[in-house]
C-alpha atoms as a PDB file:
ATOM      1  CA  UNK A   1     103.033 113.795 101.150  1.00  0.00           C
ATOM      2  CA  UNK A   2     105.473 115.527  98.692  1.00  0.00           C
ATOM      3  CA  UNK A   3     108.147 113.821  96.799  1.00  0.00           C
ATOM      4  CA  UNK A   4     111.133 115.594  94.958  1.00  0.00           C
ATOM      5  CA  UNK A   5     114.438 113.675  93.935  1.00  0.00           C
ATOM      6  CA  UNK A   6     114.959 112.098  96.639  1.00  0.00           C
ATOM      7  CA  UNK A   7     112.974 113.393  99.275  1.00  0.00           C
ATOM      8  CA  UNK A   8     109.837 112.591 100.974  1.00  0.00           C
ATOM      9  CA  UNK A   9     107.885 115.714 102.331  1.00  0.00           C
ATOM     10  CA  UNK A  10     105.413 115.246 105.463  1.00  0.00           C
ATOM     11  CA  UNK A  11     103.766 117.819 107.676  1.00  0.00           C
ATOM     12  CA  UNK A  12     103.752 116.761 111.655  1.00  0.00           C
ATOM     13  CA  UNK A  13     101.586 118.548 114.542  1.00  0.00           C
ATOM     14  CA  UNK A  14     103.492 121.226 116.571  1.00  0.00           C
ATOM     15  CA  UNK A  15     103.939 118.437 119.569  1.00  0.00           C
ATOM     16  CA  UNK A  16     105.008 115.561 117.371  1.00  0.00           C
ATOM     17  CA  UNK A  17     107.457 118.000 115.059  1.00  0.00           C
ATOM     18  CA  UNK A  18     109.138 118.929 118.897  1.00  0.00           C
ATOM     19  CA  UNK A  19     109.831 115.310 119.638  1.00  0.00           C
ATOM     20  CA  UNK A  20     110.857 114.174 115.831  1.00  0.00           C
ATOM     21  CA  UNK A  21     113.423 117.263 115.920  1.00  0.00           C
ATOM     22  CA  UNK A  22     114.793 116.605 119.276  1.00  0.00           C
ATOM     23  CA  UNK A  23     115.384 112.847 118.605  1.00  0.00           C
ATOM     24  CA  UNK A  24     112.943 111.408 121.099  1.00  0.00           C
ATOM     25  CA  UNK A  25     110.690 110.356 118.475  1.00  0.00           C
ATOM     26  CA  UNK A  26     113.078 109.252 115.265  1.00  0.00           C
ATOM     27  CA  UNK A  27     110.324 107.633 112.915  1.00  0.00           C
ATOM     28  CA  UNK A  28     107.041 108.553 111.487  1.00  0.00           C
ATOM     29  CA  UNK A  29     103.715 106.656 110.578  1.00  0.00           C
ATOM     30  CA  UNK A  30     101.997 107.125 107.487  1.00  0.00           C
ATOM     31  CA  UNK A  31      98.649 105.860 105.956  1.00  0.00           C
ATOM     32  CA  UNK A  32      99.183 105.831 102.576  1.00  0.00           C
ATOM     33  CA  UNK A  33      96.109 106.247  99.555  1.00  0.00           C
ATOM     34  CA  UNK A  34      96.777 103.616  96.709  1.00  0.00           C
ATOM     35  CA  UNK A  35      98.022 106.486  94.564  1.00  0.00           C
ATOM     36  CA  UNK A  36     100.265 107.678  97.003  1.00  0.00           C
ATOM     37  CA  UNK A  37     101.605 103.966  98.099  1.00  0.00           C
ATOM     38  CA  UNK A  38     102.665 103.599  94.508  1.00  0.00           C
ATOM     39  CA  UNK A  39     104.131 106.756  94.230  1.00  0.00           C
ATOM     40  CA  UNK A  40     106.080 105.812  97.357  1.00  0.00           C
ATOM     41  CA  UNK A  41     106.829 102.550  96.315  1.00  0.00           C
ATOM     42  CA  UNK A  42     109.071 104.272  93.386  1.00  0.00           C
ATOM     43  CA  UNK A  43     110.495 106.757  95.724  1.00  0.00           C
ATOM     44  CA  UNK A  44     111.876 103.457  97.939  1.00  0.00           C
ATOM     45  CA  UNK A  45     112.883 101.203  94.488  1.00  0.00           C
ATOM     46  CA  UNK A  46     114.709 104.253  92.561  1.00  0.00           C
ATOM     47  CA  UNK A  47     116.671 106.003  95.473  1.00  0.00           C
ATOM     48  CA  UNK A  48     119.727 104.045  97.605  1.00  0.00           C
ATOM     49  CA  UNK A  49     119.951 107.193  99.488  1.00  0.00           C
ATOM     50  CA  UNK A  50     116.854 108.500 101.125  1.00  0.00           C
ATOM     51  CA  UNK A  51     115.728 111.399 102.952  1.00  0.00           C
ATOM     52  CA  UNK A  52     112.554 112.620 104.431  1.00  0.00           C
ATOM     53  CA  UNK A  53     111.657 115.892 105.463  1.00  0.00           C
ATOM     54  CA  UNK A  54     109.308 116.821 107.924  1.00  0.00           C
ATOM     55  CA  UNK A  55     107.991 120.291 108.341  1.00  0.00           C
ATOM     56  CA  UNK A  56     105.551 121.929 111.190  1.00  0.00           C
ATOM     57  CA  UNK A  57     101.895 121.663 109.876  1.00  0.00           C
ATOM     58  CA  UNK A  58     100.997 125.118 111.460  1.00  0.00           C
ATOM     59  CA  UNK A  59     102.943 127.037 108.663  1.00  0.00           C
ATOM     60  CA  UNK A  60     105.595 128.370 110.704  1.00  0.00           C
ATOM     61  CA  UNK A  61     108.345 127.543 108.624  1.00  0.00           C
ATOM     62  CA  UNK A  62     109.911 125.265 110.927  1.00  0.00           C
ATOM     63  CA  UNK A  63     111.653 122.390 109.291  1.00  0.00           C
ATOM     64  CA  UNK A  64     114.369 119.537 109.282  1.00  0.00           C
ATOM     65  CA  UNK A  65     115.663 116.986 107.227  1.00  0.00           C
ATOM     66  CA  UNK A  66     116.980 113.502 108.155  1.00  0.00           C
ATOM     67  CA  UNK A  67     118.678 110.360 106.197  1.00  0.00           C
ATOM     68  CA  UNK A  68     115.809 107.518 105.911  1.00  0.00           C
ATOM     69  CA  UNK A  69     117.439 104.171 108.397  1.00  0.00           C
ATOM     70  CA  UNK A  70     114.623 102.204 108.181  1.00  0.00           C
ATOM     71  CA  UNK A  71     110.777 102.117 105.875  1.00  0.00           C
ATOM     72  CA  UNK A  72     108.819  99.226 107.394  1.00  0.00           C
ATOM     73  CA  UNK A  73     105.589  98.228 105.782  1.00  0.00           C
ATOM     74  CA  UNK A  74     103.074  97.501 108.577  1.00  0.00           C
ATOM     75  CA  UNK A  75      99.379  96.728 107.755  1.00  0.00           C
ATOM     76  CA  UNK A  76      96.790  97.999 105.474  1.00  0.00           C
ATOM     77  CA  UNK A  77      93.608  99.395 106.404  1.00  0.00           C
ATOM     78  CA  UNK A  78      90.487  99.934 103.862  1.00  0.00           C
ATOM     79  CA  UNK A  79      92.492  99.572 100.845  1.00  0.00           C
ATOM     80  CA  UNK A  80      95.743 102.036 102.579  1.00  0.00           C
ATOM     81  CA  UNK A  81      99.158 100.909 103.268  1.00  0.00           C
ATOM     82  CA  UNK A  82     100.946 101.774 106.695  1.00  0.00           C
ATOM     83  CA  UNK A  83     104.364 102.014 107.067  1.00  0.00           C
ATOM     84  CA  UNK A  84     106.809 103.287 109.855  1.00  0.00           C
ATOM     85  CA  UNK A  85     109.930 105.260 108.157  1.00  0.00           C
ATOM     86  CA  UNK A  86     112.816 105.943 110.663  1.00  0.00           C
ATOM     87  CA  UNK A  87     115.586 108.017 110.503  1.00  0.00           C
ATOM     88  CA  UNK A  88     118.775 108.716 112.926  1.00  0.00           C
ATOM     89  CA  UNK A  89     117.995 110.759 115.707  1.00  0.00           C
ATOM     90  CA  UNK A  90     120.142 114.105 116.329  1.00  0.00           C
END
């Protein structure tokens, strides 16, 4: 996870980056560290308009960026926060 302005930067498996680009797969989860969680937790607070951007973790360059519809907190496991963050499909 990367955050600039108002961005949020993840990397997504070649499979999962196919269906998150196409639109049959508009959200994301993310396990979040403590340190990370409260760096997100700004990111959320100080930004009304949100983006995320998710790039293909094999380094080809690949890349897309959406508007942020929806961040739901979901659990927490071992100390981690989980959260689904949705975005319009295109």
């Amino acid at each position: 996870m990367k955050i600039r302005n108002n961005t949020i930067y993840f990397k997504s498996t070649k499979f999962n980056y196919y269906n998150e680009i196409t639109g049959y797969k508009s959200n994301t989860i993310r396990i979040l560290t403590p340190e990370e969680n409260e760096e997100f937790i700004n990111f959320v607070e100080y930004n009304k308009n949100k983006y995320i951007n998710i790039c293909r973790s094999d380094d080809s360059r690949k890349e897309f960026t959406r508007a942020i519809t929806d961040i739901t907190k979901i659990g927490e496991l071992l100390g981690n926060m989980i959260y689904v963050i949705s975005w319009r499909g295109e």
